[in-house]
Protein backbone atom coordinates (compact mmCIF):
# COMPACT_ATOMS: atom_id res chain seq x y z
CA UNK A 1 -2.93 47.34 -42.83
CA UNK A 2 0.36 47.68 -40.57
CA UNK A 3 -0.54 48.07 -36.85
CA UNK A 4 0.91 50.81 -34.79
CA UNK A 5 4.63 49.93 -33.83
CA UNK A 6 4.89 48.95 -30.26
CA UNK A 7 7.52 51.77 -29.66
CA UNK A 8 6.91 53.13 -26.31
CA UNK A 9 7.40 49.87 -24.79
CA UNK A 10 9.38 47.77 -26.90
CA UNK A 11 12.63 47.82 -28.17
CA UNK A 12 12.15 46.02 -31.08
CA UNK A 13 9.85 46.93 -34.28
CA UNK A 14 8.12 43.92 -36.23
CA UNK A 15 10.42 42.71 -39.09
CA UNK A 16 8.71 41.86 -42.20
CA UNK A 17 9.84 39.32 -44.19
CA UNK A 18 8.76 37.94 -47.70
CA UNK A 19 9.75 35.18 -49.95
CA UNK A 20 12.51 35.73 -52.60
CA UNK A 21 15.82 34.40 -53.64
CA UNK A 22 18.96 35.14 -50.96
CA UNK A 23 21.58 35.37 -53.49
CA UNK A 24 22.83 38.73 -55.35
CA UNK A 25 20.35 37.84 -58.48
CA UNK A 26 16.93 39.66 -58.55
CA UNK A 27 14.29 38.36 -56.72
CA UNK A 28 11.72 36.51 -58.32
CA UNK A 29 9.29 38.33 -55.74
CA UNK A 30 10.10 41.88 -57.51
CA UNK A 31 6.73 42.51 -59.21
CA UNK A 32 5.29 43.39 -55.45
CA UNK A 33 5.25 47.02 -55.25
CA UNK A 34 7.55 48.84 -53.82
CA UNK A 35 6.21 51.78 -52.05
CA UNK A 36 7.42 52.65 -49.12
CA UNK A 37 10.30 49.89 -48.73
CA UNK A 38 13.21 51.74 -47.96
CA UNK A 39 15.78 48.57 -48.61
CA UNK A 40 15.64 44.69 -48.83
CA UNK A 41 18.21 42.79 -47.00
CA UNK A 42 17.94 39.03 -48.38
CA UNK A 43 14.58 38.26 -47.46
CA UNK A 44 13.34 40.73 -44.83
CA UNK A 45 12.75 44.50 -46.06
CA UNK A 46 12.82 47.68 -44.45
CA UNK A 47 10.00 49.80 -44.54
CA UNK A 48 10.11 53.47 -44.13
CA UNK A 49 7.80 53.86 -41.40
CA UNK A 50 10.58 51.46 -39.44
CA UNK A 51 13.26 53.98 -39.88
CA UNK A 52 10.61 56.67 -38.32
CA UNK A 53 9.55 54.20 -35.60
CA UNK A 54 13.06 53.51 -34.59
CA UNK A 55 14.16 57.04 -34.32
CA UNK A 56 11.24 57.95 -32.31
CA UNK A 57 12.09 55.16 -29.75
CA UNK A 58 15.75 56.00 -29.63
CA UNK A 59 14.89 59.61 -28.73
CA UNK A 60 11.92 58.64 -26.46
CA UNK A 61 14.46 56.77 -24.56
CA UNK A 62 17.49 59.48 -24.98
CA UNK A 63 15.37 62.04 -23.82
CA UNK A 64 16.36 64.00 -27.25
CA UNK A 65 19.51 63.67 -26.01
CA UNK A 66 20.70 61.44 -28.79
CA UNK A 67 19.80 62.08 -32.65
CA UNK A 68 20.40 60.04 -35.66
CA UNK A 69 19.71 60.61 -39.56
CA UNK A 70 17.46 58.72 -41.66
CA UNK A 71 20.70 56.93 -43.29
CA UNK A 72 22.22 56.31 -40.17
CA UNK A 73 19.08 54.35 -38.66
CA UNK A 74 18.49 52.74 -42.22
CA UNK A 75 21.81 51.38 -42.07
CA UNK A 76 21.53 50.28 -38.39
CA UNK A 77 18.26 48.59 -39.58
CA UNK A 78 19.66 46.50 -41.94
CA UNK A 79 22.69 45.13 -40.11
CA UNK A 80 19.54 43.63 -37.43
CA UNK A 81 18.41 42.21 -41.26
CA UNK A 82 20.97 40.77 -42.05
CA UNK A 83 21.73 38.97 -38.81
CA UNK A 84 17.54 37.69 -39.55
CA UNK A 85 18.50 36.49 -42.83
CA UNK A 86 21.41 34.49 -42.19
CA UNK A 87 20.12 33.33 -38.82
CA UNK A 88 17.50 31.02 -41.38
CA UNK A 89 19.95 30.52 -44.10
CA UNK A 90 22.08 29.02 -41.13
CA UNK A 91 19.49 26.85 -39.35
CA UNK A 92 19.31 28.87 -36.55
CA UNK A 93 16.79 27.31 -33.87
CA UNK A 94 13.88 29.20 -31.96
CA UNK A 95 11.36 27.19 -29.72
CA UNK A 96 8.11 27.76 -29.09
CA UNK A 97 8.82 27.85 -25.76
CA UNK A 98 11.21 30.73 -25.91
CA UNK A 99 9.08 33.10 -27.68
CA UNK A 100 6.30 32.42 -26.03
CA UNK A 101 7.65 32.94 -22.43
CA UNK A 102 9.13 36.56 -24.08
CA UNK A 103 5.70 37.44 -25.44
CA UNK A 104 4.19 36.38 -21.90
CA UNK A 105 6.58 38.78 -20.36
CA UNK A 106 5.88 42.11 -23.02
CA UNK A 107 2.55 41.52 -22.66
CA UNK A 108 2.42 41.62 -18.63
CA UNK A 109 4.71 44.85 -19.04
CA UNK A 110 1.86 46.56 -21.04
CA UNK A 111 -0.44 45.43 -18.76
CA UNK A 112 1.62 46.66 -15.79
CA UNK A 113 2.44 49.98 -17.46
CA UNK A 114 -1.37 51.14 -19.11
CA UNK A 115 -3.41 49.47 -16.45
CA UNK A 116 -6.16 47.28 -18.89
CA UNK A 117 -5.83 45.42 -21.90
CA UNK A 118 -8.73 47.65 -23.46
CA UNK A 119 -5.82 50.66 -23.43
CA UNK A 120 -3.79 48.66 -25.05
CA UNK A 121 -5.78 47.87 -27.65
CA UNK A 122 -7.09 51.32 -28.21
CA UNK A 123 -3.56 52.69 -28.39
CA UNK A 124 -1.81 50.00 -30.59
CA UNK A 125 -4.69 49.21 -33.05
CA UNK A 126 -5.76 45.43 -31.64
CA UNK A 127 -8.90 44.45 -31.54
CA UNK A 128 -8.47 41.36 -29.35
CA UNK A 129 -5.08 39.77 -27.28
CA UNK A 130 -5.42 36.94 -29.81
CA UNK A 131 -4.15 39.95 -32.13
CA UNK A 132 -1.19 40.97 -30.17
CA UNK A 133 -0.13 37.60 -29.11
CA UNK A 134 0.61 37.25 -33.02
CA UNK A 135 2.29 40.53 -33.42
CA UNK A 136 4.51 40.04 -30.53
CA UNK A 137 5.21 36.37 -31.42
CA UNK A 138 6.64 37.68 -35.46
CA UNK A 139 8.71 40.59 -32.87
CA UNK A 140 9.88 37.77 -30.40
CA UNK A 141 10.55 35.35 -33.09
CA UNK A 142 12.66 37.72 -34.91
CA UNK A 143 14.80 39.20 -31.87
CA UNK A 144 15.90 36.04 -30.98
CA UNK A 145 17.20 34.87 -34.26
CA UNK A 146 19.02 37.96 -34.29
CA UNK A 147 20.44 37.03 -30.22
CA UNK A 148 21.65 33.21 -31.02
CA UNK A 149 22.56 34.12 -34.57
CA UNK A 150 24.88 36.93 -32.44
CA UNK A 151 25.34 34.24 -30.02
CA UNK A 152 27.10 32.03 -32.88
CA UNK A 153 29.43 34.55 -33.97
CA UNK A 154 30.74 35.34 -30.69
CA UNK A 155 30.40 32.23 -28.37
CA UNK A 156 33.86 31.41 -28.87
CA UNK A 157 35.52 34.95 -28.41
CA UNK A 158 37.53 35.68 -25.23
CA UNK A 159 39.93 38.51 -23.96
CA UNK A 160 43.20 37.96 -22.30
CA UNK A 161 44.53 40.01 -19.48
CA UNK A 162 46.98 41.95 -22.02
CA UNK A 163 44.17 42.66 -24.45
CA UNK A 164 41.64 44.46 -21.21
CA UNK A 165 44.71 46.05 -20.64
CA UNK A 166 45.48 47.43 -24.03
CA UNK A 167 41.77 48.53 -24.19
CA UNK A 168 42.19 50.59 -20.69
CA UNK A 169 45.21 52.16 -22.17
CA UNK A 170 43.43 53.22 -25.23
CA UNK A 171 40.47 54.23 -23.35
CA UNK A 172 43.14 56.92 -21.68
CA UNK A 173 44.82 57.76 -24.75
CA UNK A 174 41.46 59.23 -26.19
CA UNK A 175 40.54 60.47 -22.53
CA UNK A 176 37.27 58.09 -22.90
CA UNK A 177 37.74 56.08 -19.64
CA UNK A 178 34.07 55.61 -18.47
CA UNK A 179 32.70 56.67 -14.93
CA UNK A 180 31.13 53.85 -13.35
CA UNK A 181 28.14 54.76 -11.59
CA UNK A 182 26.75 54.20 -8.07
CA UNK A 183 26.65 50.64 -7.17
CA UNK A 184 25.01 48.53 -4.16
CA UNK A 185 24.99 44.99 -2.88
CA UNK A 186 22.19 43.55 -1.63
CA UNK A 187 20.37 40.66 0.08
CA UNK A 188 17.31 39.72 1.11
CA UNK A 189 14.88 37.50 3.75
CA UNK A 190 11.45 35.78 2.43
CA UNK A 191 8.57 34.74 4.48
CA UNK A 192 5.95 33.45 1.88
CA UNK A 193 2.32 33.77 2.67
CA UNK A 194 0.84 30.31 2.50
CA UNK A 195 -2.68 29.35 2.02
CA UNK A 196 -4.16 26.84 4.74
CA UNK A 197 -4.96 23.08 4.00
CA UNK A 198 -8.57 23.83 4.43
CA UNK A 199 -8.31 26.27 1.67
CA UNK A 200 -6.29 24.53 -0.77
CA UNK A 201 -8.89 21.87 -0.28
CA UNK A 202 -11.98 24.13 -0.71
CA UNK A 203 -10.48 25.30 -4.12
CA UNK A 204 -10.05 21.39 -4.97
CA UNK A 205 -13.45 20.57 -4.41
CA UNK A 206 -14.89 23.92 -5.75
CA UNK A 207 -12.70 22.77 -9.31
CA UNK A 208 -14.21 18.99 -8.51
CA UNK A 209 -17.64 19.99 -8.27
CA UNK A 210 -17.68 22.48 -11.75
CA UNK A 211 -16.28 19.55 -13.48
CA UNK A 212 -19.14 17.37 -11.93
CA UNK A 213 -21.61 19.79 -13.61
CA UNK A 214 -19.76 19.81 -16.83
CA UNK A 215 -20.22 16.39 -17.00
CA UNK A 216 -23.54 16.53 -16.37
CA UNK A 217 -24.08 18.95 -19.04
CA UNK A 218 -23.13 22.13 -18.38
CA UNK A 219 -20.66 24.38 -20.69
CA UNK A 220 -17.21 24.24 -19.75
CA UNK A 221 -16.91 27.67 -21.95
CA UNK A 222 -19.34 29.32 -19.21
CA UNK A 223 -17.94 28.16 -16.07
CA UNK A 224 -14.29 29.29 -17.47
CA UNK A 225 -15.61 33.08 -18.24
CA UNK A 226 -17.65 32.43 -14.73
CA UNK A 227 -15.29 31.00 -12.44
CA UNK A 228 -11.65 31.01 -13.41
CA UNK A 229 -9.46 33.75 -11.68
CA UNK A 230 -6.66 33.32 -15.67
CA UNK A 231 -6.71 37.56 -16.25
CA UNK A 232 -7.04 36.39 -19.80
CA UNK A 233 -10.10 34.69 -19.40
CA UNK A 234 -12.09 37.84 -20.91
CA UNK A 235 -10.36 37.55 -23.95
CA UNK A 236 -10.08 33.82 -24.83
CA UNK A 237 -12.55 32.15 -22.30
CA UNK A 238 -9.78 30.02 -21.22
CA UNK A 239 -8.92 28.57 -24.42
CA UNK A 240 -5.72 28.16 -25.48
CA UNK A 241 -3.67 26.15 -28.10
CA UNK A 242 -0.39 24.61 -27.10
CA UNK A 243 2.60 22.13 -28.25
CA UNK A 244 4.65 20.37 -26.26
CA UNK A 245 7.20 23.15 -26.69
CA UNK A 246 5.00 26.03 -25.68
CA UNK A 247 5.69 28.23 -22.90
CA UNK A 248 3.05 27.16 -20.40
CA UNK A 249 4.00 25.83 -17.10
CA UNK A 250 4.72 22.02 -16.81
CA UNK A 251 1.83 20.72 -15.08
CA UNK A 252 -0.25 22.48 -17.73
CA UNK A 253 0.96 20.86 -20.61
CA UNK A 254 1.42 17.23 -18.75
CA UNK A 255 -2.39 17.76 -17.91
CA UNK A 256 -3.03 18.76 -21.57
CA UNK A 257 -0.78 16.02 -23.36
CA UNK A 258 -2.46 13.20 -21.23
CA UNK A 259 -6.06 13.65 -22.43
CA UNK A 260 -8.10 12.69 -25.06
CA UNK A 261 -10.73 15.16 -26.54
CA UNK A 262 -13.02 15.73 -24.64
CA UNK A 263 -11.56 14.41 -21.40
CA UNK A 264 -11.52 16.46 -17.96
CA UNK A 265 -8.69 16.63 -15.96
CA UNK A 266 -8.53 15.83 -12.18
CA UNK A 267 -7.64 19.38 -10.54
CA UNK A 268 -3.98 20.09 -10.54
CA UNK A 269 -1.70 22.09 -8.95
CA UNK A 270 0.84 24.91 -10.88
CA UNK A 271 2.28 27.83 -9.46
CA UNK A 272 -0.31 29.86 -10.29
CA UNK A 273 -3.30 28.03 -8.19
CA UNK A 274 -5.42 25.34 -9.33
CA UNK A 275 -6.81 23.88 -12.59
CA UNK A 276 -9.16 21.69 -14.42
CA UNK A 277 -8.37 21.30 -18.01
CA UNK A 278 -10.27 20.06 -20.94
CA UNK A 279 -8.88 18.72 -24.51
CA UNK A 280 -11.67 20.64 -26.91
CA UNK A 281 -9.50 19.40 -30.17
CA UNK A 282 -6.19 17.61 -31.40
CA UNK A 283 -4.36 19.40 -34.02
CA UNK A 284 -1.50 17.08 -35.28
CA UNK A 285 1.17 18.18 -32.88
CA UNK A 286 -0.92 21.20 -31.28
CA UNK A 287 -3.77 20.43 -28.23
CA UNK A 288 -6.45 23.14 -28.12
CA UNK A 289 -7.32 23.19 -24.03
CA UNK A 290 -9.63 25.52 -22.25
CA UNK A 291 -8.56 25.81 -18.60
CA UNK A 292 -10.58 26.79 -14.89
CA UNK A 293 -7.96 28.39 -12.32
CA UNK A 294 -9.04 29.07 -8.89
CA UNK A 295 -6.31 30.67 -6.29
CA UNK A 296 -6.83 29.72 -2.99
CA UNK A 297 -7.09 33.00 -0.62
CA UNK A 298 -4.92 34.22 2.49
CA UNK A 299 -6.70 36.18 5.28
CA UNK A 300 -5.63 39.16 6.22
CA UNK A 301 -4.94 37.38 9.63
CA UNK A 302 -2.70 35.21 7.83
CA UNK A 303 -0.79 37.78 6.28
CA UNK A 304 -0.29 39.27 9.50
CA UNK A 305 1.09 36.12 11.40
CA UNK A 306 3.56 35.94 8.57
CA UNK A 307 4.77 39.58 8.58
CA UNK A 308 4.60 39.62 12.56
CA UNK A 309 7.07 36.76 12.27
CA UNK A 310 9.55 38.46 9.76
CA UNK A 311 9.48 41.95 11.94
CA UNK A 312 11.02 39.29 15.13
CA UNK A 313 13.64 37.90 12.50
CA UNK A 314 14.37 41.66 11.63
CA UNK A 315 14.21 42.74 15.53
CA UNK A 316 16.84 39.71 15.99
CA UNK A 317 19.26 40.99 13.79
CA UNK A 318 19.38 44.55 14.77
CA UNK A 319 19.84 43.32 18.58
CA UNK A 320 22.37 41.32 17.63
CA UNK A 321 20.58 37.94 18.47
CA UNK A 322 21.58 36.11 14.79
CA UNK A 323 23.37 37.88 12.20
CA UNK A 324 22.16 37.99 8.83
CA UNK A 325 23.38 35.42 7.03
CA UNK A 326 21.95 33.06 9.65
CA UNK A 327 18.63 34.18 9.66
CA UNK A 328 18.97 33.50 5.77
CA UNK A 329 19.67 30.49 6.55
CA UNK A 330 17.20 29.57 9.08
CA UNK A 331 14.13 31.67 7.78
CA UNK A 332 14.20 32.46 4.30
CA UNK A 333 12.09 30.95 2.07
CA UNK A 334 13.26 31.93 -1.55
CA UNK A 335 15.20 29.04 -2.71
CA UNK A 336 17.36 31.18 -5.15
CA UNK A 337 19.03 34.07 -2.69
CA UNK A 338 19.06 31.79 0.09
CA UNK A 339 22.33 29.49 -1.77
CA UNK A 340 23.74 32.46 -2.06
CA UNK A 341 23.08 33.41 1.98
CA UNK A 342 20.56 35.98 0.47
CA UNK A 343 22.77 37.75 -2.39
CA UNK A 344 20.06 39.33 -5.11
CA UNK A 345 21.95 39.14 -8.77
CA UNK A 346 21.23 41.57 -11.00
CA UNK A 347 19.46 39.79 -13.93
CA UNK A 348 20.99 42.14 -16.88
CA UNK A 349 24.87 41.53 -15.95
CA UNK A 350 25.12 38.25 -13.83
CA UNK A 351 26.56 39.77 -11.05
CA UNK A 352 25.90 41.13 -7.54
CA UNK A 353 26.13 44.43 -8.21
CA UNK A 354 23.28 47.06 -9.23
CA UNK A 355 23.69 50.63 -10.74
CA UNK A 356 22.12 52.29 -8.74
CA UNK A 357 20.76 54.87 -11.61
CA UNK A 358 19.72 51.21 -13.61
CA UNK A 359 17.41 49.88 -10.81
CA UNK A 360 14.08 48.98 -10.77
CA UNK A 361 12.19 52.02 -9.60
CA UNK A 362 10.19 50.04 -6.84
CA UNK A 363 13.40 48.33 -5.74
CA UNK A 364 15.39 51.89 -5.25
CA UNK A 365 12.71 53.52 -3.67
CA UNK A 366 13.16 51.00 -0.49
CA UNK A 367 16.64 51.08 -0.57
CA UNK A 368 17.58 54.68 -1.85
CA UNK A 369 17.68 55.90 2.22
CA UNK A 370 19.75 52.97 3.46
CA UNK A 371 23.34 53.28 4.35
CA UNK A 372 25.70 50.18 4.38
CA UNK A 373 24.52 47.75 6.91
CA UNK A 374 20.79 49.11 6.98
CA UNK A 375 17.92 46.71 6.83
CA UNK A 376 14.65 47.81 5.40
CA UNK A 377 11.14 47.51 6.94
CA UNK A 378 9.28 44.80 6.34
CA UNK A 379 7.29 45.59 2.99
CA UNK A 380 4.65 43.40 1.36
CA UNK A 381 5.66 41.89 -2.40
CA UNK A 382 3.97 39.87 -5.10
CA UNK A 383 5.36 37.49 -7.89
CA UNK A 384 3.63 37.03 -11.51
CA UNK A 385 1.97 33.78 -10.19
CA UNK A 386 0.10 35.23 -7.89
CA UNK A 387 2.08 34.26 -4.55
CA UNK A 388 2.27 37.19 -1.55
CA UNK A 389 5.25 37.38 0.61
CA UNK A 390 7.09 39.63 3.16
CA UNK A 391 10.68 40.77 2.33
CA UNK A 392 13.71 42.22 4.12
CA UNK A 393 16.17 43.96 2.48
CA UNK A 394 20.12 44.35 3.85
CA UNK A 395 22.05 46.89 1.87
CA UNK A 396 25.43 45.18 1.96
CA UNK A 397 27.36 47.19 0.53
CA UNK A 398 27.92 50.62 -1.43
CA UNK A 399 30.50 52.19 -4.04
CA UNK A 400 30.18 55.95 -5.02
CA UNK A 401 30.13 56.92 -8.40
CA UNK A 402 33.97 57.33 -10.12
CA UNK A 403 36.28 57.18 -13.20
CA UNK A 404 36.83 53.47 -13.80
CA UNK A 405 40.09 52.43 -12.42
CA UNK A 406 41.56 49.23 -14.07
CA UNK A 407 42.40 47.25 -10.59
CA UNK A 408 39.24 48.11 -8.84
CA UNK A 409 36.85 47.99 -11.79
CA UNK A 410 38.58 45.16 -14.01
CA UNK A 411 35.75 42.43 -14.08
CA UNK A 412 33.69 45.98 -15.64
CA UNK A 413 36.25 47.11 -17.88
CA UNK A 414 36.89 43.72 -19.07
CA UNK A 415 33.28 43.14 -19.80
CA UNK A 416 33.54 46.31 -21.97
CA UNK A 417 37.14 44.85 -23.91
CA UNK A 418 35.02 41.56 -24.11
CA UNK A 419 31.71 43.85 -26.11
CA UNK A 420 34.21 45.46 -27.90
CA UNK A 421 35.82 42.71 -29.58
CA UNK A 422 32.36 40.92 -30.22
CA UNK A 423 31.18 44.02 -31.98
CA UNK A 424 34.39 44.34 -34.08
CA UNK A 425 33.57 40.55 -34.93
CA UNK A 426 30.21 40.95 -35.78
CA UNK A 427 30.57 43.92 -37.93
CA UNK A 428 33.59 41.89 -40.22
CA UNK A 429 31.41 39.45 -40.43
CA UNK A 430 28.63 41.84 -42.00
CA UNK A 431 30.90 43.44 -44.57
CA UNK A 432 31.92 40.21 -45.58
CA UNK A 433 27.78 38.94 -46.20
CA UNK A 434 27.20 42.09 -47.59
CA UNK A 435 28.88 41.02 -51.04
CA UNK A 436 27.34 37.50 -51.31
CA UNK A 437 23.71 38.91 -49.90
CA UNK A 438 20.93 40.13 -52.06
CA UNK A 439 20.44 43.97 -51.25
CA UNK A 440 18.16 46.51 -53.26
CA UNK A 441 17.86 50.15 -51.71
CA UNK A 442 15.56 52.76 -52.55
CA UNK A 443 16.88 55.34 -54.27
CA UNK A 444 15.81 58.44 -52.30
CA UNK A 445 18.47 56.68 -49.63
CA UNK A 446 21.65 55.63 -52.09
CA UNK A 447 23.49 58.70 -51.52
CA UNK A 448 23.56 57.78 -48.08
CA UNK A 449 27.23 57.72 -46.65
CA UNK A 450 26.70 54.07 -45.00
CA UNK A 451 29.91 52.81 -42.97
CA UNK A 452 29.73 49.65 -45.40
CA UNK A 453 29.29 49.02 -48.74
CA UNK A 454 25.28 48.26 -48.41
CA UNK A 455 24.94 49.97 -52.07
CA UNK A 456 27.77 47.60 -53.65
CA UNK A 457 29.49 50.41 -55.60
């Protein structure tokens, strides 16, 4: 039975693939029954329920403010399969480590946006994370076949000055220049909150003596599901099965390759706190582990001394004492802004610069008051591992909203010359696999007016 699709929150629905012939022949594979396939692409078919499942994303996240026919998605649907297909056909490489970091990071945004894992379940149709994990690793898996196998056919694709230019004045000839929205600048100051010595050392010998007792007899199974701090430890007890290619942290899988079954490890250190780690079987390539973390703790006291110390830094600046860019230098702790003398970079484009209508909600909340040259308060932020720090923001700088204008906004009209010609490439590329590709469409959808030739007329 098909799960729910994962539509609210992702933007990808699971591709299902089964094994037949990839040229323009019929599949040996045809006696499985058909109902409810709306097309096969190669390998991979599309389902009907797909076509619903995409449309209700795309006007989830339009606000009904963009529609699309049955055809149209179909057809949108199978381009994404036929970038799948290929991607194999072509020897296109996924690690382990890829998709698992991506599944990692879907499954701490469900977390983050329903609030338990037994919501999740209930509205998805798991019955355990073990579940998901698998879902999410077929969705991962298949995303980013269809991202390097994109990747291939436009790595090598540039635009020169003429061509950005051309597409500006064509842009204006159709009275299509974009507006480019709101965008800010801005940097940041990091005072971490570090645990003591004598607490890092009472987590050590907390971790020392439960593997003392393990030894002696007692389950490591119980002292996982009694004492490790791992949010998954209701769900797998701390077990988990890894290669050397899986997405765990590096210390984990040193401590996991360097054991025999059976073994304990000494506790360790990761990002995340402190482990002991036990080998419970060898697999060929694959190490089943189950795993105790313990965080150490700040005081509240702590936490104060550490934000009292960032409000004098802040105090500093606004008298004048150090400018910013100095106190980035002297007192920031975040090794990534502070090469950059604090400069955040937004993630999605590579660049400085953050729509301001694109930002993470939390982030525009502090900043949304600022004018250029304003410094937030000092505000208390977290990290996925578990680490607590103080922050300062500086908003640096500000553009208001406006029509792109090909001298100020080149880099951004460029970028969208640059997606322009990618797409053009991709989408030559797909008419020409189209005629050498084995494709079977329902027939409910063959009257469909597809932009290509998907029914081979």
């Amino acid at each position: 039975m098909l799960k729910k699709y994962l539509i609210p929150l992702l933007s990808i629905v699971t591709l299902y693939t089964y094994a037949q012939d990839s040229t323009s022949k019929e599949p040996e594979t045809k006696r499985i029954k058909l109902d409810g396939v709306a097309a096969v692409v190669g390998k991979n078919i599309v389902l009907d329920s797909e076509i619903a499942a995409y449309k209700f994303e795309l006007e989830q996240q339009s606000e009904g403010k963009v529609e699309v026919t049955d055809c149209e998605m179909l057809e949108q649907i199978m381009n994404r399969k036929l970038l799948s297909h290929h991607a194999v056909i072509d020897s296109v490489e996924v690690s382990d480590a890829e998709v698992n970091g991506r599944v990692e990071q879907k499954i701490g945004y469900f977390l983050q946006q329903l609030g338990s894992e037994e919501r999740l379940f209930t509205l998805y149709g798991f019955d355990n994370m073990a579940d998901l994990r698998n879902e999410l690793t077929e969705i991962e898996n298949e995303a980013l076949l269809i991202s390097k196998m994109q990747q291939k056919l436009t790595d090598e694709i540039d635009v020169t000055p003429e061509e950005v230019r051309n597409y500006f004045k064509s842009l204006e000839k159709e009275n299509n220049v974009p507006e480019i929205g709101s965008e800010i600048e801005l940097a940041q100051i990091v005072m971490y909150v570090k645990p003591t010595t004598q607490e890092e050392q009472r987590v050590i010998d907390k971790l020392n003596q439960i593997k003392k007792e393990v030894e002696e007899g007692s389950s490591f199974k119980m002292k996982a599901i009694l004492y490790s701090e791992d949010p998954g430890v209701t769900q797998n007890s701390g077990e988990y099965t890894l290669t050397r290619e899986s997405g765990m942290v590096k210390e984990f899988k040193e401590a996991a390759f360097s054991l025999n079954e059976g073994e304990i490890s000494e506790p360790f250190k990761s990002d995340y706190g402190y482990h002991i780690l036990t080998v419970e079987k060898i697999k060929g390539k694959q190490r089943v582990v189950r795993h105790i973390l313990i965080q150490p703790e700040v005081t509240e006291e702590l936490k104060q001394q550490v934000k009292d110390s960032l409000e004098q830094v802040r105090k500093d600046i606004l008298t004048y004492k150090i400018n910013f860019e100095d106190a980035v230098t002297k007192y920031s702790e975040e090794k990534v802004s502070k090469s950059s003398n604090g400069l955040l970079m937004n993630p999605e484009t590579g660049d400085s610069k953050f729509e301001l209508t694109r930002m993470d909600p939390a982030l525009y909340a502090r900043i949304s008051t600022l004018k250029q040259g304003e410094i937030t308060d000092v505000f208390l932020d977290g990290t996925r591992e578990g680490e607590t720090m103080w922050k300062i923001i500086l908003l640096k700088s500000k553009t208001e909203a406006h029509i792109a204008d090909l001298n100020e906004d080149y880099v951004k009209v460029q970028q969208l010359a640059l997606q322009k010609k990618r797409e053009e490439t991709i989408a030559k590329w797909a008419k020409e696999k189209i005629g050498d590709t084995y494709i079977k469409i329902n027939s409910e959808y063959l009257n469909c007016k597809f932009k290509d030739n998907w029914t081979k007329k």
